[in-house]
N, C-alpha and C. Protein backbone atom coordinates (compact mmCIF):
# COMPACT_ATOMS: atom_id res chain seq x y z
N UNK A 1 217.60 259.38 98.17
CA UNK A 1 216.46 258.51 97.95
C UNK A 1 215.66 258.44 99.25
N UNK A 2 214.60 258.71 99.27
CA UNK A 2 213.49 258.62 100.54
C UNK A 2 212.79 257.69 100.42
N UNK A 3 211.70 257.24 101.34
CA UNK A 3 210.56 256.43 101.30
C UNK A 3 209.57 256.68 101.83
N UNK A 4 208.47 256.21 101.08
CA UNK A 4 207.09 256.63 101.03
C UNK A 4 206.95 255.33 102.05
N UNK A 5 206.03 255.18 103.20
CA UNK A 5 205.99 254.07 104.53
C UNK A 5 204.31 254.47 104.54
N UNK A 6 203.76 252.93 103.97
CA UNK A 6 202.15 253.16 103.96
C UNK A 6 201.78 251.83 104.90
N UNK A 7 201.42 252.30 106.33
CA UNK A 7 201.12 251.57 107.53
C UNK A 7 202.18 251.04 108.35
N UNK A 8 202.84 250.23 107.54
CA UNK A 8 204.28 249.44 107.88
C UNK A 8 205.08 249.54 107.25
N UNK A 9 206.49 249.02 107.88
CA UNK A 9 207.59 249.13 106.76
C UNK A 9 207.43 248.28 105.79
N UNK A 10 206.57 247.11 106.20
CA UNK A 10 206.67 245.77 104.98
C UNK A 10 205.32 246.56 103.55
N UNK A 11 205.35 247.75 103.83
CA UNK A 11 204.91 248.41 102.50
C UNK A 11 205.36 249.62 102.51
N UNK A 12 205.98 249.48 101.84
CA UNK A 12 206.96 250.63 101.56
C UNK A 12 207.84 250.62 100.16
N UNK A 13 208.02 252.17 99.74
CA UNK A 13 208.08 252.80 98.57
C UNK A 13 209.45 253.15 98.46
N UNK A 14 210.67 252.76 97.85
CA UNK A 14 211.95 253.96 98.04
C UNK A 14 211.22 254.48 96.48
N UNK A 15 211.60 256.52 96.90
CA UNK A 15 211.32 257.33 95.64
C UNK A 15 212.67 258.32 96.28
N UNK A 16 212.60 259.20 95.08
CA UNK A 16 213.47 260.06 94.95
C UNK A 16 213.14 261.00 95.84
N UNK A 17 214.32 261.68 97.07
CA UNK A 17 213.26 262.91 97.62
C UNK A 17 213.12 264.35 97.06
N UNK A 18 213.25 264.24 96.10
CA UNK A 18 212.42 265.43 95.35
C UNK A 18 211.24 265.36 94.83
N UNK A 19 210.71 263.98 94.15
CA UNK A 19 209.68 263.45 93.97
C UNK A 19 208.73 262.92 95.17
N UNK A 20 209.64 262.93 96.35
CA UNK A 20 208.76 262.30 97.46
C UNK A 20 208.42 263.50 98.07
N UNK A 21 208.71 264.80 97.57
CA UNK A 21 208.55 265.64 98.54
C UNK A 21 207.38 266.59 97.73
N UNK A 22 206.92 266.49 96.39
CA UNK A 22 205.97 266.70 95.72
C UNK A 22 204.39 265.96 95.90
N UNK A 23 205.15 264.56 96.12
CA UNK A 23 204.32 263.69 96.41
C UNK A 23 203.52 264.24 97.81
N UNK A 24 204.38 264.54 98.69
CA UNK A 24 203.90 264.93 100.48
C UNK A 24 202.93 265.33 100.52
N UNK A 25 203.00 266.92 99.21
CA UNK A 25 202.15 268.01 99.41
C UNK A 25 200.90 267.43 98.41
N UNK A 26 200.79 266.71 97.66
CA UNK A 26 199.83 266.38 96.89
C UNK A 26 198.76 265.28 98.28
N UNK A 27 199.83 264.42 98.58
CA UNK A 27 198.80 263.12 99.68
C UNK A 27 198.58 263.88 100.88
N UNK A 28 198.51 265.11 100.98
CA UNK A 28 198.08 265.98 102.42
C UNK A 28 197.57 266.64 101.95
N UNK A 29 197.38 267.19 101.17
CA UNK A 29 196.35 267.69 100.44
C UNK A 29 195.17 267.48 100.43
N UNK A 30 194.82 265.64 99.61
CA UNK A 30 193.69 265.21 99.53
C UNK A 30 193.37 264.98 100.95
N UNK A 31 194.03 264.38 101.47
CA UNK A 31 193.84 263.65 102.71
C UNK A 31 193.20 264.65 103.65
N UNK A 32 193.46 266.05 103.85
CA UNK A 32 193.32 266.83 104.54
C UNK A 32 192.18 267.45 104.27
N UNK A 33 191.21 266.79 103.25
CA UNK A 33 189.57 267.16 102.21
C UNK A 33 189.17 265.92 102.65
N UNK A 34 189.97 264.57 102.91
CA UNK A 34 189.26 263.67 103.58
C UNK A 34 188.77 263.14 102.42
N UNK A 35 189.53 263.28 100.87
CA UNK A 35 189.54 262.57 99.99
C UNK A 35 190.15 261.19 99.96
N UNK A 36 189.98 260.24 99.89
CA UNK A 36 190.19 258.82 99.47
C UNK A 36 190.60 258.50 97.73
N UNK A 37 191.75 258.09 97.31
CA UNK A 37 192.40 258.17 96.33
C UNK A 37 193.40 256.76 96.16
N UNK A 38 193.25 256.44 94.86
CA UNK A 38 194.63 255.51 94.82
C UNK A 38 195.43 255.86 94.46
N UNK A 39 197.11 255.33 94.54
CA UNK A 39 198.00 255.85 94.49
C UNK A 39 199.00 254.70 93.77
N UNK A 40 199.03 254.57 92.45
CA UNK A 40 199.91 253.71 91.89
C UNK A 40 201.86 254.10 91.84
N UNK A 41 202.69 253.47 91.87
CA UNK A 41 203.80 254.09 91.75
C UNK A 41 204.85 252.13 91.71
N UNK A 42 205.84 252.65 90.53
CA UNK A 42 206.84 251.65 90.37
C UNK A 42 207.24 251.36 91.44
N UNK A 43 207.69 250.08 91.56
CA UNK A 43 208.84 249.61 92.87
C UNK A 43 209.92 249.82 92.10
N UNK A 44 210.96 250.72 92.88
CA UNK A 44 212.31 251.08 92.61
C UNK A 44 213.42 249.74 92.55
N UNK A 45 212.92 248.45 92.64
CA UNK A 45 213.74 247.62 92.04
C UNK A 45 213.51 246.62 90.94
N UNK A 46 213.11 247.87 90.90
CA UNK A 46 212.43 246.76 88.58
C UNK A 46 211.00 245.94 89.16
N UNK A 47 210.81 245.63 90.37
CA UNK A 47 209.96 244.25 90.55
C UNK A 47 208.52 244.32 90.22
N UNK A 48 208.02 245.51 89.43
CA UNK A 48 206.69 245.88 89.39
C UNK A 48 206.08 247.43 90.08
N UNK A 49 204.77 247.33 89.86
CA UNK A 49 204.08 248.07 90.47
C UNK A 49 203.26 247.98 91.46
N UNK A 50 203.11 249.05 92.89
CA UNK A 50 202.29 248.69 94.03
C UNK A 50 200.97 250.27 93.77
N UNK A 51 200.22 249.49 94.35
CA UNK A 51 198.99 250.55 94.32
C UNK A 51 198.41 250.77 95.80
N UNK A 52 198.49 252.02 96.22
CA UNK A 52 198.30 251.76 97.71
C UNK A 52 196.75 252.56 98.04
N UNK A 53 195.32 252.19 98.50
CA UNK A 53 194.27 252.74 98.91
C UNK A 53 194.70 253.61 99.78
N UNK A 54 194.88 255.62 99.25
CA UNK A 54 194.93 256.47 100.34
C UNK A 54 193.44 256.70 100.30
N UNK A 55 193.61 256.94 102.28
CA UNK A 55 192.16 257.04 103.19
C UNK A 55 193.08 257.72 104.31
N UNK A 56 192.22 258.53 105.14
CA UNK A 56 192.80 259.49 106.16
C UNK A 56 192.94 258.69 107.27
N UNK A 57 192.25 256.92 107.18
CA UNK A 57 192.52 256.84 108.19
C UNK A 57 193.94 255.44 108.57
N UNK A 58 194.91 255.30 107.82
CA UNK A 58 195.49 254.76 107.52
C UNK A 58 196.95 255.41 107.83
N UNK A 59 197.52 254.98 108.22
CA UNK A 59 198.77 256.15 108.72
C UNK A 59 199.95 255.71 107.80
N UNK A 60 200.78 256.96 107.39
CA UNK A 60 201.38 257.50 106.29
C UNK A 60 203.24 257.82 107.01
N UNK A 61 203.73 257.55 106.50
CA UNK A 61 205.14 258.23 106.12
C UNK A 61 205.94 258.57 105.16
N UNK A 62 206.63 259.85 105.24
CA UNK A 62 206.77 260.34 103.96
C UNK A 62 208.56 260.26 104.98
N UNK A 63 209.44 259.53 104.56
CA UNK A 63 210.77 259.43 105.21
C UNK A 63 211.98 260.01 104.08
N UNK A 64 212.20 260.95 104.30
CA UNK A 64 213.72 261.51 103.82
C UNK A 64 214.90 261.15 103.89
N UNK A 65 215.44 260.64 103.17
CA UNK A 65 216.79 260.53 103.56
C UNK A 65 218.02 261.89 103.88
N UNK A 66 217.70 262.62 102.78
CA UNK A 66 218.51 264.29 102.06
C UNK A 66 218.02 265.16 103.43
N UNK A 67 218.88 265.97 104.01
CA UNK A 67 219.11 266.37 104.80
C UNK A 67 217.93 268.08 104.37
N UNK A 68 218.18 268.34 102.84
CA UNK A 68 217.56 269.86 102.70
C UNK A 68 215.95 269.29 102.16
N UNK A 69 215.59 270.45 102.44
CA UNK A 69 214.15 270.65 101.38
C UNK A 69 213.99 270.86 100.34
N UNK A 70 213.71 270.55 99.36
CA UNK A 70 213.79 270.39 97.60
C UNK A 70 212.96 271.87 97.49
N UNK A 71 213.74 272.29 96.44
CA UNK A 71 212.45 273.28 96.20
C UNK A 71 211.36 272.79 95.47
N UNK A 72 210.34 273.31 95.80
CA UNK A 72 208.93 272.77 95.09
C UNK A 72 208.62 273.18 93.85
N UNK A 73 208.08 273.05 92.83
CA UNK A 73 207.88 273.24 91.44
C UNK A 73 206.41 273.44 91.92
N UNK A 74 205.95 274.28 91.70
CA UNK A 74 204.29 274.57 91.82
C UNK A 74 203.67 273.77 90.56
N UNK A 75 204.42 274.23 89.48
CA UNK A 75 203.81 273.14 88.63
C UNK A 75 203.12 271.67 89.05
N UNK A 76 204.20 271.21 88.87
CA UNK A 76 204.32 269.84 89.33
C UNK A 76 203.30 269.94 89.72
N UNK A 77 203.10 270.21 91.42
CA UNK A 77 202.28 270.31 92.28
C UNK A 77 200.83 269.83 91.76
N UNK A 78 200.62 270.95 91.16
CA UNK A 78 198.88 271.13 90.41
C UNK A 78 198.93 270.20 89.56
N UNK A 79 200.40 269.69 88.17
CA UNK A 79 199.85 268.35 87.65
C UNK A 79 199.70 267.43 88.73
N UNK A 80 200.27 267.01 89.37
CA UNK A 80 200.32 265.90 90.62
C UNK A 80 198.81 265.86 91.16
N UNK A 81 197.87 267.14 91.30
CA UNK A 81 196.92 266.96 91.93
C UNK A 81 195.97 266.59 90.97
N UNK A 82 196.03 266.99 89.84
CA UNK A 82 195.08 266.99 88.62
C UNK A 82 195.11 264.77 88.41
N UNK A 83 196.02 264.90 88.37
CA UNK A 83 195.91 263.47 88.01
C UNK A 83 195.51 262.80 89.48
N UNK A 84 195.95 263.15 90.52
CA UNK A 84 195.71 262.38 92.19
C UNK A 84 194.04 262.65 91.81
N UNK A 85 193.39 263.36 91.07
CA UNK A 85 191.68 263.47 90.95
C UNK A 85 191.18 262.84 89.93
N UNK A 86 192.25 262.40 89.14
CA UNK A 86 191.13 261.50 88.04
C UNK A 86 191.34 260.14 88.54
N UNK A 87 190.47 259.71 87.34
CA UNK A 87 190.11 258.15 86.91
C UNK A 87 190.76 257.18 87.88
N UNK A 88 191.72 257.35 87.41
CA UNK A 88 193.07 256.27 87.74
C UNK A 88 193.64 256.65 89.07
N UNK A 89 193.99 257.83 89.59
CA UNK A 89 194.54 258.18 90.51
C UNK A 89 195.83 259.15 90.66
N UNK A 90 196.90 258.40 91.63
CA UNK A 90 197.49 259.51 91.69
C UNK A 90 199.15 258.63 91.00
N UNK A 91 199.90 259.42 89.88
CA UNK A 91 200.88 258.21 89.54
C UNK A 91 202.07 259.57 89.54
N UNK A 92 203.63 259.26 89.25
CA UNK A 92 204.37 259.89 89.25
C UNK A 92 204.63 260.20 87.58
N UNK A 93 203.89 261.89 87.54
CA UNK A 93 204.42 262.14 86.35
C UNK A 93 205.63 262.75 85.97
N UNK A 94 206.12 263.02 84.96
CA UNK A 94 207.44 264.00 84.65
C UNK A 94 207.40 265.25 85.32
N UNK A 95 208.56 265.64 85.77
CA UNK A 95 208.90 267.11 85.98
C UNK A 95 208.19 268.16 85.15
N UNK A 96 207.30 269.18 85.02
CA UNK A 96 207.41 269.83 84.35
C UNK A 96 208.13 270.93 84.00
N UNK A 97 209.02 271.61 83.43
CA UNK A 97 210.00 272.66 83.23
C UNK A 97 208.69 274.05 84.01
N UNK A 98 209.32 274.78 84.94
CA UNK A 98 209.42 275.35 85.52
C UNK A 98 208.92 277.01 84.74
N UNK A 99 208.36 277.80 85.45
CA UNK A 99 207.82 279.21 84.01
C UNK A 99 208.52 280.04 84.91
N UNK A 100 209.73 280.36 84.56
CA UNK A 100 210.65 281.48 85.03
C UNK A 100 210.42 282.65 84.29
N UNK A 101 209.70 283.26 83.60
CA UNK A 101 209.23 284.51 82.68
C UNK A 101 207.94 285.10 83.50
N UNK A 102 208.05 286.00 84.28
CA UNK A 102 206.67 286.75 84.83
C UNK A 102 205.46 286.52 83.59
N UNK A 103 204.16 286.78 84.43
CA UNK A 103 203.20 287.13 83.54
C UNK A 103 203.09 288.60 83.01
N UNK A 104 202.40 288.30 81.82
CA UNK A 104 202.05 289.84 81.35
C UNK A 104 201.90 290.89 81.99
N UNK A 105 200.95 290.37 82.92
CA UNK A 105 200.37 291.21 83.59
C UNK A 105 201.81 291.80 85.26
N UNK A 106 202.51 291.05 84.88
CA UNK A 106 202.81 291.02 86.45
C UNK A 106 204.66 291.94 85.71
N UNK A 107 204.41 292.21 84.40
CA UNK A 107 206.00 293.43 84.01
C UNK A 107 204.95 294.40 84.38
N UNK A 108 206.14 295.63 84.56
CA UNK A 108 205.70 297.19 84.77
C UNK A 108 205.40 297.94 83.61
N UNK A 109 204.33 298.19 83.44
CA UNK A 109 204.23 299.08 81.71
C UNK A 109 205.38 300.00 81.70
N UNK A 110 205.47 300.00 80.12
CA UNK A 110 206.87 300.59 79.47
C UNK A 110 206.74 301.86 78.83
């Protein structure tokens, strides 16, 4: 379990670090376009939901607990960003299952 640390510790997120580590590459992302975004996400002890104003100029921690690097789901990734650009913002969606089957284009003709 990791935590997301937005300014101070007295706001702060525990998430999963596989999810926090999806999350990283999505909030450096925008941030790094100097996009401004909200960022809704459950509090991990039932107590509700926090919504945090990301702005580049606001300082960020993305804290690990797990010693390895998760592998990244590219998926994910691009849903994560698709929604960090709409309406609402940026929220934690489902995993998406993973496309382990090359493209068409990418087998060797037969």
């Amino acid at each position: 379990m990791g935590r997301f640390i937005y300014d101070t510790m007295a706001n702060s997120v525990d998430i999963d670090d596989r999810t926090l580590a999806h999350l990283r590459i999505v909030v450096m992302n925008k941030l790094r376009r100097t996009e401004a975004f909200m960022f809704d996400v459950e509090v991990g002890d039932g107590s509700g939901r926090r919504s945090f104003w990301m702005h580049p100029s606001v300082p960020i921690q993305f804290h690990f607990f797990g010693s390895r690097q998760p592998r990244i789901n590219r998926a994910w990734v691009e849903d994560l960003m698709q929604v960090a650009s709409g309406p609402n913002g940026l929220t934690i969606t489902p995993e998406p299952a993973e496309d382990s089957a090359p493209a068409p284009s990418d087998q060797p003709a037969g």
